[in-house]
C-alpha atoms as a PDB file:
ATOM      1  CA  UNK A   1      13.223  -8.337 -10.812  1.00  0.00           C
ATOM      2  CA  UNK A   2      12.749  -5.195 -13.033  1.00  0.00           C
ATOM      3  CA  UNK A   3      13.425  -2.164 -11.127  1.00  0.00           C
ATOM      4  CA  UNK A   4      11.939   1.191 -12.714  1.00  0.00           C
ATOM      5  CA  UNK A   5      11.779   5.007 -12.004  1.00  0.00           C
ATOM      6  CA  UNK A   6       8.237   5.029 -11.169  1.00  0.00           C
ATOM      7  CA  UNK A   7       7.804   8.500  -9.996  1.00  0.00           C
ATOM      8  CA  UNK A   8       9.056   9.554 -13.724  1.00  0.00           C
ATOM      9  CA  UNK A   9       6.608   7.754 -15.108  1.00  0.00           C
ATOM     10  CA  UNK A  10       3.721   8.935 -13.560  1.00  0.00           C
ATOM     11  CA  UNK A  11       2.520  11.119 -16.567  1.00  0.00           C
ATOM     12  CA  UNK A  12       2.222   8.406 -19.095  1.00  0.00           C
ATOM     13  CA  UNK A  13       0.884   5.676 -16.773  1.00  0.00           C
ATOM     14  CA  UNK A  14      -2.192   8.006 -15.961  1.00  0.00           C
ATOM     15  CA  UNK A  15      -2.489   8.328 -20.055  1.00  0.00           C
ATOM     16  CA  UNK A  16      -3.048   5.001 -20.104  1.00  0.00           C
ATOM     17  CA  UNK A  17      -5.715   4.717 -18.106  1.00  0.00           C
ATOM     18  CA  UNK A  18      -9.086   4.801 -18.411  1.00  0.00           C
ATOM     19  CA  UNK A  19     -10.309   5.195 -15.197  1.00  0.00           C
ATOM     20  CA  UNK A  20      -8.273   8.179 -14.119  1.00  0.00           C
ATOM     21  CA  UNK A  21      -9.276  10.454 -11.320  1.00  0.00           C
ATOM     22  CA  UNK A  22     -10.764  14.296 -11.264  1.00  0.00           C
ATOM     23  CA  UNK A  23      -8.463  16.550  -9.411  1.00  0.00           C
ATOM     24  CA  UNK A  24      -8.979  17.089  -6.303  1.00  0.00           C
ATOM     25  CA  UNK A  25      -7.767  19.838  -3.763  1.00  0.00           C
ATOM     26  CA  UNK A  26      -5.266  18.045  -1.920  1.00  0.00           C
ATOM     27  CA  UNK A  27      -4.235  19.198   1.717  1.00  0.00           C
ATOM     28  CA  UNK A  28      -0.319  20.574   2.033  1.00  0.00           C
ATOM     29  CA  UNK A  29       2.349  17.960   3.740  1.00  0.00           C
ATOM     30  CA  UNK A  30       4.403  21.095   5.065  1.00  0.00           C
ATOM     31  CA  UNK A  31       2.925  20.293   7.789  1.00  0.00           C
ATOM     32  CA  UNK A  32       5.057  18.328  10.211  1.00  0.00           C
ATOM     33  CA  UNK A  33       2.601  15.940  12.514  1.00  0.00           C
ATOM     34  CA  UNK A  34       3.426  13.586  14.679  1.00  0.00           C
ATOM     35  CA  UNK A  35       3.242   9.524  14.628  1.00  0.00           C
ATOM     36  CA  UNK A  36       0.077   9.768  17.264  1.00  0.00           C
ATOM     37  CA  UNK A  37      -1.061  11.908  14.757  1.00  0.00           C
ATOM     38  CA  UNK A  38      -1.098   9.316  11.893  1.00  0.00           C
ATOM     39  CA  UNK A  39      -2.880   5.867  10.882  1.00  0.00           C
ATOM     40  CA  UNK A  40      -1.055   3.515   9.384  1.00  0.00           C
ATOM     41  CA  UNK A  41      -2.497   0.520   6.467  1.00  0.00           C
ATOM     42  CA  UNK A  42      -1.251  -2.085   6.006  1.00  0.00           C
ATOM     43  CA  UNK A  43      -0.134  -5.613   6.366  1.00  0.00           C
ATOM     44  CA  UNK A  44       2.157  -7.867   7.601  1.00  0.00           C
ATOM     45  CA  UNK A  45       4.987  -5.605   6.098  1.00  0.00           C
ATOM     46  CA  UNK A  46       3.250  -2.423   8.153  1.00  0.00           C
ATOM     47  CA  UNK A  47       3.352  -4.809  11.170  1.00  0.00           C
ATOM     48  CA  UNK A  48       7.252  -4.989  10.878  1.00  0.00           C
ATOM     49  CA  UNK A  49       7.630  -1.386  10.624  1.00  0.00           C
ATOM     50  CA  UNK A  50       5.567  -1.744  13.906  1.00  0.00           C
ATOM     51  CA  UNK A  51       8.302  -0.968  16.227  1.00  0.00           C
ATOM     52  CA  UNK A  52       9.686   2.217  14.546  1.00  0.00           C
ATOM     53  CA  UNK A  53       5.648   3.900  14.337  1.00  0.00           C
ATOM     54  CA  UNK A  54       5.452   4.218  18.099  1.00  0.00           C
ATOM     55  CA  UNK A  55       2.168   5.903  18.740  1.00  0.00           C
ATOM     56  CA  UNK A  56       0.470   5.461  15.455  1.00  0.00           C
ATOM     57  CA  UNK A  57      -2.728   4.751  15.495  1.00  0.00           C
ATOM     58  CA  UNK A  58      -3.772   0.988  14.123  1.00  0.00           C
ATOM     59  CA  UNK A  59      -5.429  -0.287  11.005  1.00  0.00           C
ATOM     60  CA  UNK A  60      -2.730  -3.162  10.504  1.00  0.00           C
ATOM     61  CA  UNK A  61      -2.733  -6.847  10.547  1.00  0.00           C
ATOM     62  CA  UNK A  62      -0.069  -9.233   8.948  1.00  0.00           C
ATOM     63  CA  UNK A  63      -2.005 -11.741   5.896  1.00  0.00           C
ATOM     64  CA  UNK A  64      -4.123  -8.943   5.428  1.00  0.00           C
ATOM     65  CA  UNK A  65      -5.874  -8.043   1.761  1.00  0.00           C
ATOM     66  CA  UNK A  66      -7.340  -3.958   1.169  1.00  0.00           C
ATOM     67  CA  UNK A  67     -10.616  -5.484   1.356  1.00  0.00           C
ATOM     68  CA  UNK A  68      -9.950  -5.562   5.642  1.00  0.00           C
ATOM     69  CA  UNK A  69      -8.206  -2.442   5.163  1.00  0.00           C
ATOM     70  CA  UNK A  70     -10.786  -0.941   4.008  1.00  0.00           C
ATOM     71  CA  UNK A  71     -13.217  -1.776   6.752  1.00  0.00           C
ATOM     72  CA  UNK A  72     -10.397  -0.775   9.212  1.00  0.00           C
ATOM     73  CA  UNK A  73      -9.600   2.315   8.005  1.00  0.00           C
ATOM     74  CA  UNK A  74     -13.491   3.182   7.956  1.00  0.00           C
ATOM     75  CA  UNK A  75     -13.922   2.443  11.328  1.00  0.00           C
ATOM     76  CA  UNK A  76     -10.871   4.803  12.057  1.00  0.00           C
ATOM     77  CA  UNK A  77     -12.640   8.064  10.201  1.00  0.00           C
ATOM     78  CA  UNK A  78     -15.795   6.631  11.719  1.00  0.00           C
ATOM     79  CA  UNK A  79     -14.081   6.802  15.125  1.00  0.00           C
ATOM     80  CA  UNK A  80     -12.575  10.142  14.364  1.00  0.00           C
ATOM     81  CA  UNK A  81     -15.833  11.966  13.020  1.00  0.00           C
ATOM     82  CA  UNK A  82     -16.966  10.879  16.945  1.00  0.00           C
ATOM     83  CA  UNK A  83     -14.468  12.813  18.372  1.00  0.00           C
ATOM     84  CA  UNK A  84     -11.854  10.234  18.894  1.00  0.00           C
ATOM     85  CA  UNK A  85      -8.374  10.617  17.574  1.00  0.00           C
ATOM     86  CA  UNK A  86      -9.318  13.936  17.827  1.00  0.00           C
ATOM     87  CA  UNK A  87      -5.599  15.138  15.904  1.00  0.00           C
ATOM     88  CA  UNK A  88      -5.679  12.681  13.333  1.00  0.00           C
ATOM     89  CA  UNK A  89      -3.802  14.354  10.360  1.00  0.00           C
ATOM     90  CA  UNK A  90      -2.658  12.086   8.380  1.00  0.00           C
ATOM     91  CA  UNK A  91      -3.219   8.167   6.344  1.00  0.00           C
ATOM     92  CA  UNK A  92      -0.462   6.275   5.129  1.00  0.00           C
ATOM     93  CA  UNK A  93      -1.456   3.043   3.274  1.00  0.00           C
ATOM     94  CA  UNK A  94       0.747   0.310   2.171  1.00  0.00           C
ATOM     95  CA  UNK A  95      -1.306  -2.949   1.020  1.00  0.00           C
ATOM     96  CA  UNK A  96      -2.448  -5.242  -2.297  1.00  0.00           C
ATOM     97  CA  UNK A  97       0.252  -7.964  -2.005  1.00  0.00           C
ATOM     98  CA  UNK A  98      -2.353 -10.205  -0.362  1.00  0.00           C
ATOM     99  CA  UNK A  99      -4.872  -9.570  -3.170  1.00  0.00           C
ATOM    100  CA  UNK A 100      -2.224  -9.894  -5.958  1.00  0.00           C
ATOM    101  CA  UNK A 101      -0.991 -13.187  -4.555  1.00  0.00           C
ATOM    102  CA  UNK A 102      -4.455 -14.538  -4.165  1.00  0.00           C
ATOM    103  CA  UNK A 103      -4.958 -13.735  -8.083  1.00  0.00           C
ATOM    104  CA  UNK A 104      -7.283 -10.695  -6.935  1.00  0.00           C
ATOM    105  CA  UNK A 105      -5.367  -8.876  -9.286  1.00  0.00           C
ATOM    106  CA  UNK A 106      -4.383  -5.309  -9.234  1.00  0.00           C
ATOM    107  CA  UNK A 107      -7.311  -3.436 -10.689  1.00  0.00           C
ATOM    108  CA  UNK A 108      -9.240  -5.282  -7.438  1.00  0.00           C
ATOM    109  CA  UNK A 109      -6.506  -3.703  -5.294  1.00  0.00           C
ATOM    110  CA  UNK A 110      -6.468  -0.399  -7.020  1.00  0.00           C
ATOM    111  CA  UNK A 111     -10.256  -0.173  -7.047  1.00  0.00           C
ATOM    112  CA  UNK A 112     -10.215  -0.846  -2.475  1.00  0.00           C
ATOM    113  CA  UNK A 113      -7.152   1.898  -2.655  1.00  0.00           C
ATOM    114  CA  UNK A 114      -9.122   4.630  -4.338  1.00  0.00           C
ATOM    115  CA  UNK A 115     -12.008   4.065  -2.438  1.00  0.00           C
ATOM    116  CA  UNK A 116      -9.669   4.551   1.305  1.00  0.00           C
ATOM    117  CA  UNK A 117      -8.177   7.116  -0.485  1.00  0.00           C
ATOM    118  CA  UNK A 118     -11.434   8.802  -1.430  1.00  0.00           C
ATOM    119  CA  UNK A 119     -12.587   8.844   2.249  1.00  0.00           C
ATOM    120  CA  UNK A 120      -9.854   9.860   3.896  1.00  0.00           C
ATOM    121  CA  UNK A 121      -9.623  13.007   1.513  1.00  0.00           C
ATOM    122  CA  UNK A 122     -13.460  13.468   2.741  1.00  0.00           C
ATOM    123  CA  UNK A 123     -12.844  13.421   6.473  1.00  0.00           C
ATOM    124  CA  UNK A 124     -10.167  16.081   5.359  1.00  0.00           C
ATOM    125  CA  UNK A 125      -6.968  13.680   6.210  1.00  0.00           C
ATOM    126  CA  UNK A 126      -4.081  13.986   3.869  1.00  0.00           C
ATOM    127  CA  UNK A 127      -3.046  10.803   1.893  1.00  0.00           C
ATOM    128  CA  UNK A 128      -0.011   9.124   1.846  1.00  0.00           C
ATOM    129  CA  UNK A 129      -0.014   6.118  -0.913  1.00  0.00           C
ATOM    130  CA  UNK A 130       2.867   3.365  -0.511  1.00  0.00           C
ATOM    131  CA  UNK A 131       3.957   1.485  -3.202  1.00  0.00           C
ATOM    132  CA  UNK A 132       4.659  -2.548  -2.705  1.00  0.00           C
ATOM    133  CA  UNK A 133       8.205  -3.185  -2.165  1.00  0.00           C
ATOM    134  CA  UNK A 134      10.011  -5.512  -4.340  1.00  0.00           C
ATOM    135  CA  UNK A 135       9.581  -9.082  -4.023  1.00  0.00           C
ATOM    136  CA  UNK A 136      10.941 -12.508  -5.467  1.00  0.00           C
ATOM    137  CA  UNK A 137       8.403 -13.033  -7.785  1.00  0.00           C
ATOM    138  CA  UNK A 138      10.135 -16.837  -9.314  1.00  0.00           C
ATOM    139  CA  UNK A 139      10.245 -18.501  -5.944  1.00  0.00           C
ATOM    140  CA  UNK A 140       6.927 -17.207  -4.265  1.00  0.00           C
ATOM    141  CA  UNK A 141       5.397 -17.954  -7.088  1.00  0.00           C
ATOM    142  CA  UNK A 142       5.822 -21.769  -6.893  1.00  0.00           C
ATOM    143  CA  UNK A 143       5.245 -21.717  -3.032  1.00  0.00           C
ATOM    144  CA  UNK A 144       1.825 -20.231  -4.070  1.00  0.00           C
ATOM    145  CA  UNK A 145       0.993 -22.896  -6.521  1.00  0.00           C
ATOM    146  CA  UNK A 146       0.985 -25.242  -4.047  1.00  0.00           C
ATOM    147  CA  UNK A 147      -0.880 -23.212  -1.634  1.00  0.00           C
ATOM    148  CA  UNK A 148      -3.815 -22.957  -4.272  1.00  0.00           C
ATOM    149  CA  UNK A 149      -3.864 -26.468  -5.189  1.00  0.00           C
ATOM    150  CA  UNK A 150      -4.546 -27.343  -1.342  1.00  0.00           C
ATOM    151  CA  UNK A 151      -7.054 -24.969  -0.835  1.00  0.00           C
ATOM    152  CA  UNK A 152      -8.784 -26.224  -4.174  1.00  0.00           C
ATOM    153  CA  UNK A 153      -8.376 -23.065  -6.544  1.00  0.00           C
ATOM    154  CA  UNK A 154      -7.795 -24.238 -10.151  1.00  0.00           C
ATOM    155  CA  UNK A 155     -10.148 -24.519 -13.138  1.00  0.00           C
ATOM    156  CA  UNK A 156     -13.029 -25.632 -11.312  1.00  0.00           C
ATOM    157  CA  UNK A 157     -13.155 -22.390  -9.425  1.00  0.00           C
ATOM    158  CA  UNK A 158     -11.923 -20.124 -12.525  1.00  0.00           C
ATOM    159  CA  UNK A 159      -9.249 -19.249 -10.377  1.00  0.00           C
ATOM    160  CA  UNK A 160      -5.681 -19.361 -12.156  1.00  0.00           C
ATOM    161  CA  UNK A 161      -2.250 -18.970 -10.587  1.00  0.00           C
ATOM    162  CA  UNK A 162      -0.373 -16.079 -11.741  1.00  0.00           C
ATOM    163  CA  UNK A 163       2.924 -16.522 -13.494  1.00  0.00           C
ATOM    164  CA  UNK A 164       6.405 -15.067 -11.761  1.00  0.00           C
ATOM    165  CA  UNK A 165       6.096 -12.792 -15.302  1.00  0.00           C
ATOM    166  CA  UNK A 166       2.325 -12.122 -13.929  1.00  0.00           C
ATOM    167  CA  UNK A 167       2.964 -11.335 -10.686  1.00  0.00           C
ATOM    168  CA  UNK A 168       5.661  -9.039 -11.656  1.00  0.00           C
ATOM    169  CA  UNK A 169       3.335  -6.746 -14.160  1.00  0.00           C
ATOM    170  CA  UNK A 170       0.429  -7.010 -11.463  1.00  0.00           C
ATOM    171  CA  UNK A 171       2.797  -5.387  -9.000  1.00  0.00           C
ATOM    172  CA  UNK A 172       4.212  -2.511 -11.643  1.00  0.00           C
ATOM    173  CA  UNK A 173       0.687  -1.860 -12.472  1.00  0.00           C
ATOM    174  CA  UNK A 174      -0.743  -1.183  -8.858  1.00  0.00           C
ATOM    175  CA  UNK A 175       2.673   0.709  -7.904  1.00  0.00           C
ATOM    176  CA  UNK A 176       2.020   2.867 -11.428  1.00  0.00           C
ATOM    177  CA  UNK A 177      -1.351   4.008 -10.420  1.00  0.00           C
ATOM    178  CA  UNK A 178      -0.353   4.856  -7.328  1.00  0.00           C
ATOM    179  CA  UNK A 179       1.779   7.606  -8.573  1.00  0.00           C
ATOM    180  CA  UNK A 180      -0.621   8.410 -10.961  1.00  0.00           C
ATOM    181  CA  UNK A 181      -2.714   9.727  -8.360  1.00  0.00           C
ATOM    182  CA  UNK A 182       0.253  11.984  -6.703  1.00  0.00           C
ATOM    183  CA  UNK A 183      -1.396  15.697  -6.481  1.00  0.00           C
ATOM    184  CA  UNK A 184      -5.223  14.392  -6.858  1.00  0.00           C
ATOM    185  CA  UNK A 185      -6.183  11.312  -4.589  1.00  0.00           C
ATOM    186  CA  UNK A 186      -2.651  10.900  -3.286  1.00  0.00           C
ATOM    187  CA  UNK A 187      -0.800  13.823  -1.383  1.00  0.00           C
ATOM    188  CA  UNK A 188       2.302  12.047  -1.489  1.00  0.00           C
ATOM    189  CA  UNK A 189       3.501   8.499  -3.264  1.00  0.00           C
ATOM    190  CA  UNK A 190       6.394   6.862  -1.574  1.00  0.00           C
ATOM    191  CA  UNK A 191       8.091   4.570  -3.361  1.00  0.00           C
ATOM    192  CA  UNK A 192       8.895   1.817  -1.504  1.00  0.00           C
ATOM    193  CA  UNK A 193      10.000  -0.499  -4.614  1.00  0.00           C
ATOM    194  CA  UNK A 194      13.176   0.938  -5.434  1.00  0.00           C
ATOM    195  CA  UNK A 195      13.932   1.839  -2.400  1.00  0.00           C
ATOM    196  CA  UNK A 196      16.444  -0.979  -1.310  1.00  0.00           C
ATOM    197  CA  UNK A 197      15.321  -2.141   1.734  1.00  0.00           C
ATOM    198  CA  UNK A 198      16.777  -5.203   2.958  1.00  0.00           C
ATOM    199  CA  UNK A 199      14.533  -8.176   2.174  1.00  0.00           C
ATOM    200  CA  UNK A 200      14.406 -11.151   4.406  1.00  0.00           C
ATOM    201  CA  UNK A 201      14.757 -14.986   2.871  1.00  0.00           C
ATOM    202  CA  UNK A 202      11.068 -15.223   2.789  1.00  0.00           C
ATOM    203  CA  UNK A 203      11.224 -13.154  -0.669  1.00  0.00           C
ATOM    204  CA  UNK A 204       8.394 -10.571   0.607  1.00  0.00           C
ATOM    205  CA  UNK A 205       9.261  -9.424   3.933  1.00  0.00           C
ATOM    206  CA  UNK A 206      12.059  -6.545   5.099  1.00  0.00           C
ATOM    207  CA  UNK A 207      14.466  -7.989   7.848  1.00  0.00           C
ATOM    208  CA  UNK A 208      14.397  -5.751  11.176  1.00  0.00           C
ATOM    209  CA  UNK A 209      17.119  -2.899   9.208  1.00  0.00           C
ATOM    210  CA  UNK A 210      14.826  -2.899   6.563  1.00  0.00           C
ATOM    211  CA  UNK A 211      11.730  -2.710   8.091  1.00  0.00           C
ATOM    212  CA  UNK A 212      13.592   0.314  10.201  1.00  0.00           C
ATOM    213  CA  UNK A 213      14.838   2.421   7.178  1.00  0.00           C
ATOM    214  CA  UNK A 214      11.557   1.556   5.475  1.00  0.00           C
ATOM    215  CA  UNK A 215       9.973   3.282   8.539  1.00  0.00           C
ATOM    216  CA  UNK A 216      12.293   5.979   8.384  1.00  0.00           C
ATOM    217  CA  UNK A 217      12.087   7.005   4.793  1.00  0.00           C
ATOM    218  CA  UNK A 218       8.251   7.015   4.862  1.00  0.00           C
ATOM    219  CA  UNK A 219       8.188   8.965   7.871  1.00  0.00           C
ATOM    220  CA  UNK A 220      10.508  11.401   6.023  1.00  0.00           C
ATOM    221  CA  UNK A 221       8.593  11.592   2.888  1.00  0.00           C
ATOM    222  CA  UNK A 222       5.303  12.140   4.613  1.00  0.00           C
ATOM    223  CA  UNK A 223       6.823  14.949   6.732  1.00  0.00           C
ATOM    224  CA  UNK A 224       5.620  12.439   9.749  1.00  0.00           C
ATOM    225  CA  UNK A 225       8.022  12.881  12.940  1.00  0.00           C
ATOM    226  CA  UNK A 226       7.952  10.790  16.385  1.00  0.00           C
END
């Protein structure tokens, strides 16, 4: 698996972009808020940080793609422009593996993240965009295969497994943009690739220590406290 400075590379992955965003005011993260405070994105990997978010409010499911995110995290800022959650602060999304392993692609995922981005910035919530963690692209890949071929994805469908080598540069790509958008849609990127968190034997998930200091360092970065 490549590993890669991503934050340092922020400036010439936006260049290379055509679709990159207008800057926008983005709210300060000096301010410390708490986990009740804060929603939290995500999937399956967000519902193993579970235990270590005590009090955060909700818009996580494990197998879930940003499409559902989406529609959670709506709901949330619907809930909140009601007068519920009346101290929410702060969003902190972590999602797209779902989408990239379903061959959605990453300009499908990046295209669901700037849109929860975009509303969250309107309801006046700072943003805090996750990258996906590392993963074994060589062996998930070939326990996908044969996930697609029951479900009846193939040629018919024009629906084409992704290579390990695909998966790998879907992944880069999504984790690029999101640090492309550090300072306009994103208040803060957290970079959750390179950030050595155990990995269980599944190839995706974080054991429990990882899924803890995963917690912990996004909590830290997002100036989020319990």
């Amino acid at each position: 698996t490549t590993g890669m400075a991503l934050g340092s590379q922020s400036g010439a992955i936006a260049d290379q972009l055509t679709d990159k965003e207008s800057p926008t005011k983005s709210p300060s993260l000096t301010e410390t808020v708490s986990l009740k405070d804060t929603v939290f994105v995500g999937d399956s990997l967000t519902v193993m940080m579970g235990n270590f978010i005590p009090g955060a409010v909700k818009a996580y499911k494990g197998a879930m793609q940003t499409g559902w995110m989406k529609t959670e995290l709506l709901k949330v800022i619907a809930d909140y422009k009601k007068g519920k959650h009346p101290g929410l602060k702060r969003v902190v999304i972590m999602g797209g593996f779902n989408d990239i392993s379903s061959t959605k692609g990453s300009r499908y995922v990046i295209n669901n993240l700037r849109e929860m981005y975009t509303a969250a910035k309107a309801a006046g919530l700072s943003v805090v965009g996750c990258t996906i963690p590392d993963w074994d692209y060589e062996n998930l890949q070939k326990t996908w295969v044969e996930r697609w071929k029951k479900r009846g994805w193939g040629k018919e469908k024009g629906v084409y497994p992704y290579t390990a080598a695909e998966l790998e540069q879907q992944t880069l790509e999504l984790n690029k943009w999101i640090f492309s958008q550090q300072g306009t849609l994103v208040d803060t990127a957290v970079d959750t690739y390179n950030g050595g968190f155990e990995r269980s034997n599944d190839g995706i998930h974080r054991t429990t220590n990882g899924s803890k200091k995963m917690a912990t360092s996004i909590m830290q970065q997002a100036n989020i406290q319990a």
